[in-house]
C-alpha atoms as a PDB file:
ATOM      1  CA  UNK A   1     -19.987-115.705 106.714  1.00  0.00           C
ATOM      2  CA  UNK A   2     -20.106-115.318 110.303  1.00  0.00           C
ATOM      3  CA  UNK A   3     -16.937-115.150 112.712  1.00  0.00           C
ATOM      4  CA  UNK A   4     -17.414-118.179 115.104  1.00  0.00           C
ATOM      5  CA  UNK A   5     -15.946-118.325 118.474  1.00  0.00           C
ATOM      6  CA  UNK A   6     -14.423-121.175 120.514  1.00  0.00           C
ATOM      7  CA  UNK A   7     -14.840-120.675 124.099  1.00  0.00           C
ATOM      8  CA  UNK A   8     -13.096-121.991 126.947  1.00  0.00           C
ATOM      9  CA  UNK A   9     -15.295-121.878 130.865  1.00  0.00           C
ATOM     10  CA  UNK A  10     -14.426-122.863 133.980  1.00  0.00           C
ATOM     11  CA  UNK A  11     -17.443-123.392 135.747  1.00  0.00           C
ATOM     12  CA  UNK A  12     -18.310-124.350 139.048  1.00  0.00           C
ATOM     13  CA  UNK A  13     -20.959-127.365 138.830  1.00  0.00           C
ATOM     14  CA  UNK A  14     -22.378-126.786 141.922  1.00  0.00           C
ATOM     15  CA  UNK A  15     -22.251-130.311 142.980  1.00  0.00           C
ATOM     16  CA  UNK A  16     -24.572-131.341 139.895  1.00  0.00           C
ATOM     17  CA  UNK A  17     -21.542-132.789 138.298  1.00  0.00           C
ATOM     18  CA  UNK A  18     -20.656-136.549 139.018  1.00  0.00           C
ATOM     19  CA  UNK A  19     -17.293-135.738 137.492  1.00  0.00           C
ATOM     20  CA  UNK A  20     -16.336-132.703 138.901  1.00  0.00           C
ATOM     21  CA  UNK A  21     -17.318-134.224 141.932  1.00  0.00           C
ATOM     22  CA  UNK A  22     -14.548-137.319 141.957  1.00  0.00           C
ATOM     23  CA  UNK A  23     -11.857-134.322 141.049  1.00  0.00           C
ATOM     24  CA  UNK A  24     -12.443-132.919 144.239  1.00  0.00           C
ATOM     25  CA  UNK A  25     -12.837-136.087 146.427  1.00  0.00           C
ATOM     26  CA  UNK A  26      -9.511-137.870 144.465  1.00  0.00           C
ATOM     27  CA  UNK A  27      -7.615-134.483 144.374  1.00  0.00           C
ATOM     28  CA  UNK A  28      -7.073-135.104 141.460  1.00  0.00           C
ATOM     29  CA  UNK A  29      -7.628-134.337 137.559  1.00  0.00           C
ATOM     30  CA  UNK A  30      -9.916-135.988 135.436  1.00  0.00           C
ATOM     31  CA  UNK A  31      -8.668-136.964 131.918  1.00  0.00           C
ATOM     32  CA  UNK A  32     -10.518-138.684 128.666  1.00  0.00           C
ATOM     33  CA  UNK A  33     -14.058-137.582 129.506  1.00  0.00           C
ATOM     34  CA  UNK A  34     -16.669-138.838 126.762  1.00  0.00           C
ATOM     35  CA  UNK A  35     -20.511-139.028 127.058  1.00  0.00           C
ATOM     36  CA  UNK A  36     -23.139-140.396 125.527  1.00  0.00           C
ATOM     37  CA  UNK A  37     -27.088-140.529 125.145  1.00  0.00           C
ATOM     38  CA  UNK A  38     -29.147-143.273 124.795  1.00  0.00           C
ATOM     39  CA  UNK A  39     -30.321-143.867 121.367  1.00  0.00           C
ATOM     40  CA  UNK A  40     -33.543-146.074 122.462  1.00  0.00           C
ATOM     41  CA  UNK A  41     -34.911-144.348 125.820  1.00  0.00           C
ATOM     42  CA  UNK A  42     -32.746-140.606 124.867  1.00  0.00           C
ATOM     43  CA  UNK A  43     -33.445-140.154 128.483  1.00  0.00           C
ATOM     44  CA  UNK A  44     -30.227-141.620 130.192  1.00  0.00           C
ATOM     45  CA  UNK A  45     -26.654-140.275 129.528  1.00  0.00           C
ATOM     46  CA  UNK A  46     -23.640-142.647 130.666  1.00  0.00           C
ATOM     47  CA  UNK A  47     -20.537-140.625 131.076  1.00  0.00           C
ATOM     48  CA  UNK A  48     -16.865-142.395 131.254  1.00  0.00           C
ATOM     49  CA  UNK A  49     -13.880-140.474 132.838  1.00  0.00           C
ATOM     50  CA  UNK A  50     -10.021-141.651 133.462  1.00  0.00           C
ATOM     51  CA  UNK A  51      -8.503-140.331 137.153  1.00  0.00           C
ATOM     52  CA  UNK A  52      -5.599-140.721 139.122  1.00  0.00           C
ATOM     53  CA  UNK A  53      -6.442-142.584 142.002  1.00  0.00           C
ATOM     54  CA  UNK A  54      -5.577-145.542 143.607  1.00  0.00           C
ATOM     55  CA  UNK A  55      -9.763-145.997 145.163  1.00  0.00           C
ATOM     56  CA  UNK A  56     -12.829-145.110 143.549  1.00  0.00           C
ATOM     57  CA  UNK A  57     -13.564-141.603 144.593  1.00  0.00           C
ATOM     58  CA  UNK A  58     -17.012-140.322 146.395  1.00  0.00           C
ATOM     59  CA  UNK A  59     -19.261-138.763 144.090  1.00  0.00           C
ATOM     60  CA  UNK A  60     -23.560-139.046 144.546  1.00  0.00           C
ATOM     61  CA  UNK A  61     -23.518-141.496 141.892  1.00  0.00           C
ATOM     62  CA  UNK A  62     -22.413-145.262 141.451  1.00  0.00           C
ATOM     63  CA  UNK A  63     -19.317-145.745 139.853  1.00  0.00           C
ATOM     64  CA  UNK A  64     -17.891-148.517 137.626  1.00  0.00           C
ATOM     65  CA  UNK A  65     -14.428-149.402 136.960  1.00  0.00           C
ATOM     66  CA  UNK A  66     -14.214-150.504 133.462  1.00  0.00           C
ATOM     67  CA  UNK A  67     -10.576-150.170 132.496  1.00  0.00           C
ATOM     68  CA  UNK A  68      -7.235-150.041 134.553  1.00  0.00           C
ATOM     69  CA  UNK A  69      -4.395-148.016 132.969  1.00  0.00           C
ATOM     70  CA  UNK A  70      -2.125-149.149 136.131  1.00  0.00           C
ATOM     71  CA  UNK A  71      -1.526-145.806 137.394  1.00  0.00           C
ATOM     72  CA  UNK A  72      -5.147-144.255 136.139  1.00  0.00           C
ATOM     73  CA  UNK A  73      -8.853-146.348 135.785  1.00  0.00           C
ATOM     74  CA  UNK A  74     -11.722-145.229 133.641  1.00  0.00           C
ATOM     75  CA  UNK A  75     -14.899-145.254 135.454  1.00  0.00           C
ATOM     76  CA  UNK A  76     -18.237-145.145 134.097  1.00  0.00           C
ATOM     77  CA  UNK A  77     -21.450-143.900 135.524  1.00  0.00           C
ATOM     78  CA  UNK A  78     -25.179-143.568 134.056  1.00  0.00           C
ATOM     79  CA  UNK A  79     -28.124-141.336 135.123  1.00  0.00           C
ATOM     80  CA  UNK A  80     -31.257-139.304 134.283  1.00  0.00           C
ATOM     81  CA  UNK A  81     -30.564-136.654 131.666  1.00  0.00           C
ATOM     82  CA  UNK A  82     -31.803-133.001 133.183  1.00  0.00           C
ATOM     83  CA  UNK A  83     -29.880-133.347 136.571  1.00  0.00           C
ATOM     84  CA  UNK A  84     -28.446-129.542 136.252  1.00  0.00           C
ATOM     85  CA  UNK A  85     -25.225-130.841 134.082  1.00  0.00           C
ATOM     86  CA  UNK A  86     -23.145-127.581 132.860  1.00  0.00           C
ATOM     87  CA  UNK A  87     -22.838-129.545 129.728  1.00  0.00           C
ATOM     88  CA  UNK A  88     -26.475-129.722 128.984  1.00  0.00           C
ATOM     89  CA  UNK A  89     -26.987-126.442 129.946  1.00  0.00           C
ATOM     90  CA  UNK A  90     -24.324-125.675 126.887  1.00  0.00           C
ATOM     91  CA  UNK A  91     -26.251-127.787 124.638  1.00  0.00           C
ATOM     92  CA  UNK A  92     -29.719-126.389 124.673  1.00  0.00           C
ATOM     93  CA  UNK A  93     -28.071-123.832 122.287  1.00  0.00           C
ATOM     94  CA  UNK A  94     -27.029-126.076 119.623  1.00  0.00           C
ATOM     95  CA  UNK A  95     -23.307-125.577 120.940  1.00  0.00           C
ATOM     96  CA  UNK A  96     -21.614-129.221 121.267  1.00  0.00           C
ATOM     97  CA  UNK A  97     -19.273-129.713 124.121  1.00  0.00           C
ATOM     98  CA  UNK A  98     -15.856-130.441 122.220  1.00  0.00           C
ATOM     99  CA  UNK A  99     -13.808-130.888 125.435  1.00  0.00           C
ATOM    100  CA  UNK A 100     -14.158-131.605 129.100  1.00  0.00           C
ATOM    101  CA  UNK A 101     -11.705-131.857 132.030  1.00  0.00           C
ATOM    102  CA  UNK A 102     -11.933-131.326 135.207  1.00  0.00           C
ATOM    103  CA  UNK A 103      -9.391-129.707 137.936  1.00  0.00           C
ATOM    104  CA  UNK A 104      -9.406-128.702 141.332  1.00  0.00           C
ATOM    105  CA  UNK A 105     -13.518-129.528 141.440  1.00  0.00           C
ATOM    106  CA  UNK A 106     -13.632-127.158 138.895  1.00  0.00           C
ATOM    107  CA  UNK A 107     -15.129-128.378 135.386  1.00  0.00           C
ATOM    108  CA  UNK A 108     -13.683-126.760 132.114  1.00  0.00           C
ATOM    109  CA  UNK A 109     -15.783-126.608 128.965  1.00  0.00           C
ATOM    110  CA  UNK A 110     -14.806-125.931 125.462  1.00  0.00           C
ATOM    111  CA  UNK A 111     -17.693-125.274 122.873  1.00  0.00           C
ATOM    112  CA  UNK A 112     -17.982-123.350 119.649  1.00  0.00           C
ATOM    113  CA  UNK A 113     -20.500-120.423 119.571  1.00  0.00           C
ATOM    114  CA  UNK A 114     -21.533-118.927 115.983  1.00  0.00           C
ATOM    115  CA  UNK A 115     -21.102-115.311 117.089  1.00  0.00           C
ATOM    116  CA  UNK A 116     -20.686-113.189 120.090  1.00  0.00           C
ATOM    117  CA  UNK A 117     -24.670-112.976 120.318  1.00  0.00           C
ATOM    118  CA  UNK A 118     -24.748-116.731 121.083  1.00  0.00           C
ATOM    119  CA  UNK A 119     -21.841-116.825 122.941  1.00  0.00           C
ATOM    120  CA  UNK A 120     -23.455-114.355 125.441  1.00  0.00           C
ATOM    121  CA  UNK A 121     -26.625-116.018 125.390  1.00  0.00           C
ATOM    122  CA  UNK A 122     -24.829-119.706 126.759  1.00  0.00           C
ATOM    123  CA  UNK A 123     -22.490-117.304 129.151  1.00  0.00           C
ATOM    124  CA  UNK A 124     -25.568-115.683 130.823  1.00  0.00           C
ATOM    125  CA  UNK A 125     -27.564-118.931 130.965  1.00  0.00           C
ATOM    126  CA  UNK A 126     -24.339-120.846 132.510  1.00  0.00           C
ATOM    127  CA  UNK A 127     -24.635-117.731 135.133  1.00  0.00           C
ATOM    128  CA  UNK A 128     -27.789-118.221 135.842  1.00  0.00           C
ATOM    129  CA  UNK A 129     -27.444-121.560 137.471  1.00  0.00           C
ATOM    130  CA  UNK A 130     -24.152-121.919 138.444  1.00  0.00           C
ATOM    131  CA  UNK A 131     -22.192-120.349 141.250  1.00  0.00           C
ATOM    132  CA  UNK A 132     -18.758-119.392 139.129  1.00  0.00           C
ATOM    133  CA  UNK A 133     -18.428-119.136 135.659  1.00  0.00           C
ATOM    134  CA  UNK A 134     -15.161-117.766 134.417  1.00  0.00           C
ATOM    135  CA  UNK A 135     -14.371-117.195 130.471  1.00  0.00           C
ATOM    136  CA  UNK A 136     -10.654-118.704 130.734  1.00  0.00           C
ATOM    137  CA  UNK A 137     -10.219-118.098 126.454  1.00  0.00           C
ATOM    138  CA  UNK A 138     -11.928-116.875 123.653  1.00  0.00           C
ATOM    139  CA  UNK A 139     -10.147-117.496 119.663  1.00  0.00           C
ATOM    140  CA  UNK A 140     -12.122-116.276 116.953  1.00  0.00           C
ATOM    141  CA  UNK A 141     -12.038-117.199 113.448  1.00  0.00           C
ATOM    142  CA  UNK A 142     -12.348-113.935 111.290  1.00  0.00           C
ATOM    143  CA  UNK A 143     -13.297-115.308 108.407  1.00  0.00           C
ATOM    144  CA  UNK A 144     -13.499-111.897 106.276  1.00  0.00           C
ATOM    145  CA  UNK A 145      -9.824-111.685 106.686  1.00  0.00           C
ATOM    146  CA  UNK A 146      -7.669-112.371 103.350  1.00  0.00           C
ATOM    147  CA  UNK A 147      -5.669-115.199 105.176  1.00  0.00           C
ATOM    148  CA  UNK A 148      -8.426-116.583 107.659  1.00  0.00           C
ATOM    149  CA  UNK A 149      -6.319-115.451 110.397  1.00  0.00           C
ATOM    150  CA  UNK A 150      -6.956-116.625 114.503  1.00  0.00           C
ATOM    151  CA  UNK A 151      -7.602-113.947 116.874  1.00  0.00           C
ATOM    152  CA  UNK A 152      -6.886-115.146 120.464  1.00  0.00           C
ATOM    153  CA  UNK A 153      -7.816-113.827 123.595  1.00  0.00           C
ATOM    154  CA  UNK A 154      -6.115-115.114 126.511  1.00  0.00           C
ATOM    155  CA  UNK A 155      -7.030-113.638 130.445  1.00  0.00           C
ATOM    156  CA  UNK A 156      -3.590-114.573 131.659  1.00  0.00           C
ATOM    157  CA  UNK A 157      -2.504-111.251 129.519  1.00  0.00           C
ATOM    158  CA  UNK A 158      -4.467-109.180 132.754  1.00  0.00           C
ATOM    159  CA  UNK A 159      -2.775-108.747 135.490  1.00  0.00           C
ATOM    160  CA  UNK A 160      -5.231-110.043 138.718  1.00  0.00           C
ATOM    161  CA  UNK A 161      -6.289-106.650 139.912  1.00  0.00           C
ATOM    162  CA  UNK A 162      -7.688-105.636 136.079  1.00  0.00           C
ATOM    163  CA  UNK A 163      -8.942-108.812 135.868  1.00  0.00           C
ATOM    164  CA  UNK A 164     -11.126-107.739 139.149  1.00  0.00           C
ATOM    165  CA  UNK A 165     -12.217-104.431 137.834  1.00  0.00           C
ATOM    166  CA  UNK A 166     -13.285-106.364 134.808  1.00  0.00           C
ATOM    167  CA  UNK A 167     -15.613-108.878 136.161  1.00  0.00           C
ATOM    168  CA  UNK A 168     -16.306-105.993 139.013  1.00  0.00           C
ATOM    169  CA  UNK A 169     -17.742-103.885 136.387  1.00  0.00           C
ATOM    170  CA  UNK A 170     -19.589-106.467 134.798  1.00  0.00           C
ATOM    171  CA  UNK A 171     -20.895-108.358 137.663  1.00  0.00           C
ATOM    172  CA  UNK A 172     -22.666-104.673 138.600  1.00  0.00           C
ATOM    173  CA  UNK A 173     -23.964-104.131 135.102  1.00  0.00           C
ATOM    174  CA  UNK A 174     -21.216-100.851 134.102  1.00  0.00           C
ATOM    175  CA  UNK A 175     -21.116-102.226 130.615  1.00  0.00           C
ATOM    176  CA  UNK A 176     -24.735-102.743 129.913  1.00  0.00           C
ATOM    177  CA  UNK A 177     -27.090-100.336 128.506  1.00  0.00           C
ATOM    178  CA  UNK A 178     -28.713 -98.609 130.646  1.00  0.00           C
ATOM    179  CA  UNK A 179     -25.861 -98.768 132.589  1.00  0.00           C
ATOM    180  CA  UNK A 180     -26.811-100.749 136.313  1.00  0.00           C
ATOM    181  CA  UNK A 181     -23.851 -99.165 137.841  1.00  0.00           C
ATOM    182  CA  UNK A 182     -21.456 -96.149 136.787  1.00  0.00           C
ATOM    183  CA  UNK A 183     -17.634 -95.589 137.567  1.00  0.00           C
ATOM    184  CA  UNK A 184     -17.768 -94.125 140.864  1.00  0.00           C
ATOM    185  CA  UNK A 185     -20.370 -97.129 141.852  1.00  0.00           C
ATOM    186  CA  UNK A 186     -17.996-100.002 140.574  1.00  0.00           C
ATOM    187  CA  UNK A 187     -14.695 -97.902 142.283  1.00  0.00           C
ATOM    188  CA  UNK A 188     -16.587 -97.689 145.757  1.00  0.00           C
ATOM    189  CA  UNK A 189     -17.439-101.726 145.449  1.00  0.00           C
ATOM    190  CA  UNK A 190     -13.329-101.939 144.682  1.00  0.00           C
ATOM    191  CA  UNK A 191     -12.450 -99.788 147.520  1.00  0.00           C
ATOM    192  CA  UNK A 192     -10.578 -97.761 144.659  1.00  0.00           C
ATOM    193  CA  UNK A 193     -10.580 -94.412 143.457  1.00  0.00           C
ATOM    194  CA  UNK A 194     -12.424 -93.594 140.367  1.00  0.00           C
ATOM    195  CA  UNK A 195      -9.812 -91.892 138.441  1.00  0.00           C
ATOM    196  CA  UNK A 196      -7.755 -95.277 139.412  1.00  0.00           C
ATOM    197  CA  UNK A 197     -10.789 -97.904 138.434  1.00  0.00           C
ATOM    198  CA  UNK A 198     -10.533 -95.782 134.807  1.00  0.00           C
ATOM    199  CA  UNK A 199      -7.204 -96.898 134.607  1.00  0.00           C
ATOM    200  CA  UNK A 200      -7.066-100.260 135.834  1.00  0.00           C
ATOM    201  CA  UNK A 201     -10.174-100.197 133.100  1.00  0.00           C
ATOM    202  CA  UNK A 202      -8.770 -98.687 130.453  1.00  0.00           C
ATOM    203  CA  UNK A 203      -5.553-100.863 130.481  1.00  0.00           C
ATOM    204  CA  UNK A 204      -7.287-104.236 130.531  1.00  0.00           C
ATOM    205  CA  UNK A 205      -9.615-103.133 127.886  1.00  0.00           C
ATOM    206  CA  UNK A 206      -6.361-101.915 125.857  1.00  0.00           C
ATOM    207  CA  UNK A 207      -4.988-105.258 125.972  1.00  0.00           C
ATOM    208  CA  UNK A 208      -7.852-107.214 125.247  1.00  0.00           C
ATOM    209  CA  UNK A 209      -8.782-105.182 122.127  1.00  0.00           C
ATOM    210  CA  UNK A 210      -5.172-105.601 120.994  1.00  0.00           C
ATOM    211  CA  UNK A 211      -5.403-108.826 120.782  1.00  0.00           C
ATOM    212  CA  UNK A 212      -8.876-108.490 118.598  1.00  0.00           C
ATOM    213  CA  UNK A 213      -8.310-106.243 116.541  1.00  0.00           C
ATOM    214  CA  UNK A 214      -4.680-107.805 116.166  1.00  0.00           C
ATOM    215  CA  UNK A 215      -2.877-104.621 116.985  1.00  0.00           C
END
């Protein structure tokens, strides 16, 4: 059997999410979100999200308050499916979005991928229309272990400058095959040595496989 992953993206919607949107206006989280298709037309989605806020916030669709928690409201919105939606994008693999929030405008996704080969494909596709994407978690069931043991992998273990060289390196294509960039390349983007990008490298990678390979 195959080791699934459940993945955890912040991704900037790039004003193509109604939700995201109201975060940013309200300054303020969004809780509860839910959404669901149309069963008749399966062209409209109506979407349903609870906010702090004492006014409706601004957002380029209509909104609808439908319940009042006192401090929080639910408001519901409905629109075209195929308006750019991070969480469609997601779905056109087969991956379900099992949780949204939003915070600070920024939208957070969690969705199971099969394997690391899917995962990558619904990474690369949420990069190719979105301005930010940032992989906040990865935990992977290894299912040929004995005890079905978790393997987590959390980015708050990198300090901020490995974190850089990371995405650095992978933004300019060091990791891919051919490589797009090489050490020296990535250091001179970093203003860094390349003796001193190898180590900021090699200590991020150190902690990140010790955490998969449960070290």
């Amino acid at each position: 059997m195959s080791s699934g992953i459940r993945a955890e993206v912040k991704v900037d919607a790039g004003g193509t999410c109604p939700v995201a949107q109201a975060s940013k206006t309200a300054d303020s989280p969004t809780h509860s979100i839910s959404r669901s298709v149309n069963p008749t037309s399966g062209a409209r989605m109506t979407e349903e999200f609870m906010l702090d806020a004492a006014d409706a916030p601004e957002t380029d669709v209509d909104l609808e308050e439908v319940f009042d928690y006192g401090s929080k409201k639910v408001y519901r919105f409905d629109r075209e499916l195929g308006q750019g939606c991070p969480c469609e994008a997601v779905e056109q693999f087969d991956c379900p979005v099992v949780d949204i929030h939003t915070r600070d405008g920024m939208l957070y996704l969690v969705f199971h991928a099969a394997d690391m080969e899917e995962l990558q494909s619904v990474i690369g596709r949420l990069q190719e229309l979105y301005p930010t994407v940032d992989v906040q978690r990865l935990l992977r069931s290894e299912h040929d272990r004995p005890d079905h043991s978790l393997v987590f992998v959390d980015r708050g273990k990198l300090t901020d400058r490995q974190r850089e060289v990371l995405e650095t390196a992978h933004r300019m294509g060091y990791f891919d095959h051919p490589k797009g960039a090489n050490a020296g390349d990535v250091a001179a983007e970093l203003d860094i040595t390349t003796s001193t990008f190898a180590e900021h490298l090699a200590a991020a990678q150190s902690k990140l496989l010790d955490a998969i390979l449960d070290v």
